[in-house]
PDB file of N, CA and C in Angstrom:
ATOM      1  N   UNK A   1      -8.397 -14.156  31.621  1.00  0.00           N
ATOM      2  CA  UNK A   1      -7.139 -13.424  31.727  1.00  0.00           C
ATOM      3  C   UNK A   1      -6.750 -12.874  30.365  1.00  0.00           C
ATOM      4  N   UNK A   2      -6.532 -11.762  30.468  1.00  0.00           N
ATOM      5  CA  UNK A   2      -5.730 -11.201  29.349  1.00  0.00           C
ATOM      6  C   UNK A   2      -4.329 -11.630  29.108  1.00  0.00           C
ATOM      7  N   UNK A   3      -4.250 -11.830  27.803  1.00  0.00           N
ATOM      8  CA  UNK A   3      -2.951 -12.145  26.977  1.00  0.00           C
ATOM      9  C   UNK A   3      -2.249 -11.401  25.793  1.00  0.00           C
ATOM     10  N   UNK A   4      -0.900 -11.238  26.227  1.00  0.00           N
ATOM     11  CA  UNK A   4      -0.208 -10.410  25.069  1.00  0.00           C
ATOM     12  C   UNK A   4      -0.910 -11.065  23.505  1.00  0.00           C
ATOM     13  N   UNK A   5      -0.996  -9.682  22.260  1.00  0.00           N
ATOM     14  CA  UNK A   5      -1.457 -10.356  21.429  1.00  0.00           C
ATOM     15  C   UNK A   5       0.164 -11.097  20.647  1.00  0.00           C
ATOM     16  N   UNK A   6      -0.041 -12.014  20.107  1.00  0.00           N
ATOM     17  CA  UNK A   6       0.809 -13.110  19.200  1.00  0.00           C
ATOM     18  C   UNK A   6       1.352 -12.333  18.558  1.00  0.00           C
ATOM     19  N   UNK A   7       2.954 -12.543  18.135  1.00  0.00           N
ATOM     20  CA  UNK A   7       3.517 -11.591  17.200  1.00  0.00           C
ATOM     21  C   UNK A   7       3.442 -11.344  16.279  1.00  0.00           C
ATOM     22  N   UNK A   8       3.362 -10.481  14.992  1.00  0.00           N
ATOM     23  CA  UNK A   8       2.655 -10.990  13.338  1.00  0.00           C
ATOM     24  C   UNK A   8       4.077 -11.455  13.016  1.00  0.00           C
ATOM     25  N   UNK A   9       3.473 -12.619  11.761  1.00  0.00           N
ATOM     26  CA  UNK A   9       4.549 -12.804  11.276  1.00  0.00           C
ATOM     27  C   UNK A   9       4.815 -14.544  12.242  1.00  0.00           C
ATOM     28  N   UNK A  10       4.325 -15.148  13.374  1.00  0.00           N
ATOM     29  CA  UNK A  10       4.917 -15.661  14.234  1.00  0.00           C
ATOM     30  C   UNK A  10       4.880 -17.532  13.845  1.00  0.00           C
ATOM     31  N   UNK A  11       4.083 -17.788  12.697  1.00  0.00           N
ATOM     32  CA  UNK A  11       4.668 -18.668  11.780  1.00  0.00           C
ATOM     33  C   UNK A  11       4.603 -18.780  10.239  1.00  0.00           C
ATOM     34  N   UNK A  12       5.473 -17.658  10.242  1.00  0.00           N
ATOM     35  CA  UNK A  12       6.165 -17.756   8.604  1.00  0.00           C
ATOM     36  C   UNK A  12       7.230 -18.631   8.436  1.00  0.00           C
ATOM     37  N   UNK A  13       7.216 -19.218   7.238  1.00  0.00           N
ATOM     38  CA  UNK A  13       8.076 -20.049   6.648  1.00  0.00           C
ATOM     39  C   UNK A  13       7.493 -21.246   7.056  1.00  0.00           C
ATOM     40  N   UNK A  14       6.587 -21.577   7.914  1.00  0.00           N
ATOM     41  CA  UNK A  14       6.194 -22.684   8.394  1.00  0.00           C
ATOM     42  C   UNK A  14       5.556 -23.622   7.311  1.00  0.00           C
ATOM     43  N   UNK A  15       4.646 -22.862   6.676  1.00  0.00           N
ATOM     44  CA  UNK A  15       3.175 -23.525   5.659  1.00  0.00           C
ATOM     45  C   UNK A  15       3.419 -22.538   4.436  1.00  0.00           C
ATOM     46  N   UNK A  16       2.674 -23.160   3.596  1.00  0.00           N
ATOM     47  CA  UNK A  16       2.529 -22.704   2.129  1.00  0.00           C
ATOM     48  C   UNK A  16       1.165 -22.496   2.034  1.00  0.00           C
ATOM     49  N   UNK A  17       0.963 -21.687   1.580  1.00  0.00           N
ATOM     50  CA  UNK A  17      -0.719 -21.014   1.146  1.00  0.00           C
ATOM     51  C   UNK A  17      -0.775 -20.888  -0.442  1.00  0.00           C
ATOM     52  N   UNK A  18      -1.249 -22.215  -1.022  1.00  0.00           N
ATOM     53  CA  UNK A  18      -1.118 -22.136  -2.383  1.00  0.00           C
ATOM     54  C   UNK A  18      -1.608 -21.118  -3.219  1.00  0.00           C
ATOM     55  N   UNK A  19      -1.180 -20.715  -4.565  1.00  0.00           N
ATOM     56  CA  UNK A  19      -1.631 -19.326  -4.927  1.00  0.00           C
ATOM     57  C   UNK A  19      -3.345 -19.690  -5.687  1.00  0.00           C
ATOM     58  N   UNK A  20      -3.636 -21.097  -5.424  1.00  0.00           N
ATOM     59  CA  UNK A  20      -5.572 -21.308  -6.031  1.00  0.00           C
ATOM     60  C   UNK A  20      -6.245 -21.393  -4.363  1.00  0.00           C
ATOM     61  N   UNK A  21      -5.692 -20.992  -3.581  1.00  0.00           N
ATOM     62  CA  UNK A  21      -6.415 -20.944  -2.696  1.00  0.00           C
ATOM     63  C   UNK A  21      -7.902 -20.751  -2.727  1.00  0.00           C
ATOM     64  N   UNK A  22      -7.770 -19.350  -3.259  1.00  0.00           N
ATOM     65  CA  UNK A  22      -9.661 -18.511  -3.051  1.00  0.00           C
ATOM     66  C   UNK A  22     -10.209 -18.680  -4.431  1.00  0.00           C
ATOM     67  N   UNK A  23      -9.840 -19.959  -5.232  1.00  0.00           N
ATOM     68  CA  UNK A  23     -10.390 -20.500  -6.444  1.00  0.00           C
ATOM     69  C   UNK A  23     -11.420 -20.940  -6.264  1.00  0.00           C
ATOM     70  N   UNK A  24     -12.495 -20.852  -6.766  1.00  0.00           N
ATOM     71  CA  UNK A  24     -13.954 -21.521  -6.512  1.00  0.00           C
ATOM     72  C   UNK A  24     -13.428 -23.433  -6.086  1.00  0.00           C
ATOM     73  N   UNK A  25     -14.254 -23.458  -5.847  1.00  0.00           N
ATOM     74  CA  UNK A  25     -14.431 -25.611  -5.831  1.00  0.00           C
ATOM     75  C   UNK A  25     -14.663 -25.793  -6.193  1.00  0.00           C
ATOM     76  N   UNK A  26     -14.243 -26.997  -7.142  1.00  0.00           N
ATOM     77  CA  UNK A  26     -14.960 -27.779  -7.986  1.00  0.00           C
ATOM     78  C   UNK A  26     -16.432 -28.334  -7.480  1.00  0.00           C
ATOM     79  N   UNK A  27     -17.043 -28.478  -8.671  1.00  0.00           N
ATOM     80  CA  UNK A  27     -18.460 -28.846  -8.646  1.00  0.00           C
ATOM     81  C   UNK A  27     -18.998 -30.187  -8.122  1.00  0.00           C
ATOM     82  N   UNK A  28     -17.760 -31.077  -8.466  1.00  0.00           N
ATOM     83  CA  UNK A  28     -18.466 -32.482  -7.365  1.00  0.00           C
ATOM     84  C   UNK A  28     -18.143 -32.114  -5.428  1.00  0.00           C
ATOM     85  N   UNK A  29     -17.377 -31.382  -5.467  1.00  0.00           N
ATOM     86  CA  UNK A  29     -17.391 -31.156  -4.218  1.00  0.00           C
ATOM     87  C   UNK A  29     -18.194 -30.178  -3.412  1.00  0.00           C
ATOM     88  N   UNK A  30     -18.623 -29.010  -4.260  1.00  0.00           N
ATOM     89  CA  UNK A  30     -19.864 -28.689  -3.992  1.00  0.00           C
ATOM     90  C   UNK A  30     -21.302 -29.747  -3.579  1.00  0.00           C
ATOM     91  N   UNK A  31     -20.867 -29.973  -4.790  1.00  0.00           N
ATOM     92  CA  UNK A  31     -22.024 -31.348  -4.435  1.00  0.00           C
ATOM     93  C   UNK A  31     -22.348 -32.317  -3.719  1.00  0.00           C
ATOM     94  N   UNK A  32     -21.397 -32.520  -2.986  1.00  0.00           N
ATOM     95  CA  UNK A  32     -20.798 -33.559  -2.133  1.00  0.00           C
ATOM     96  C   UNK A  32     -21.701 -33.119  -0.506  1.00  0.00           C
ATOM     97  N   UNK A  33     -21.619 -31.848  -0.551  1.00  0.00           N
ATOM     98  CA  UNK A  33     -21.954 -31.244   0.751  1.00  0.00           C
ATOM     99  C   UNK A  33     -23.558 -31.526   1.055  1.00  0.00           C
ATOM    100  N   UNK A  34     -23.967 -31.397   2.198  1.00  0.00           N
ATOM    101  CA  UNK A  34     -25.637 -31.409   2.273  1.00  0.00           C
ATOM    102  C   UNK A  34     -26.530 -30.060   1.510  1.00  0.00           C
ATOM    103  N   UNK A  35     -27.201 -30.318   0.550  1.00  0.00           N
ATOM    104  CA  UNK A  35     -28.098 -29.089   0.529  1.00  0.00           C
ATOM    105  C   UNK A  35     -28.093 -28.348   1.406  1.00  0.00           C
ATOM    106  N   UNK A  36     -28.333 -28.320   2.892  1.00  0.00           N
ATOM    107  CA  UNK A  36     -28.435 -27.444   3.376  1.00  0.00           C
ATOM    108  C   UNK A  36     -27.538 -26.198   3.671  1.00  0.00           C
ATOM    109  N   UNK A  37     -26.179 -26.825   3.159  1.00  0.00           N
ATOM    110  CA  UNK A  37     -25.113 -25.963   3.673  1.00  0.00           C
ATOM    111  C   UNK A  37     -24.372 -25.318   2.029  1.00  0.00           C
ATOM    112  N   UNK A  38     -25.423 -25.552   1.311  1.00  0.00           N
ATOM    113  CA  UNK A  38     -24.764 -24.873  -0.144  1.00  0.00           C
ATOM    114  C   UNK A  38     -25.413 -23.390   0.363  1.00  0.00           C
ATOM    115  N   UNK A  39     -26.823 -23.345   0.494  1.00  0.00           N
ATOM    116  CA  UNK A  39     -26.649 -22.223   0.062  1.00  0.00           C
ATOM    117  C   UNK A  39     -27.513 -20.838   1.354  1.00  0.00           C
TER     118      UNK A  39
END
């Protein structure tokens, strides 16, 4: 079934999107992950 699309905007004020968001990761947490999914 089709559905109206969601309103923009329809939870603001809700959450905070810190401004280091799209900051790389630190390197132990890179590391942390399986080889397979680095790269």
């Amino acid at each position: 079934t089709l559905q109206e699309p969601r309103p923009f905007g329809l939870c603001r004020g809700e959450f905070h999107v810190p401004d280091d968001f799209d900051d790389p990761l630190p390197e132990y947490l890179i590391m942390s992950y399986p080889v397979k999914y680095i790269f």
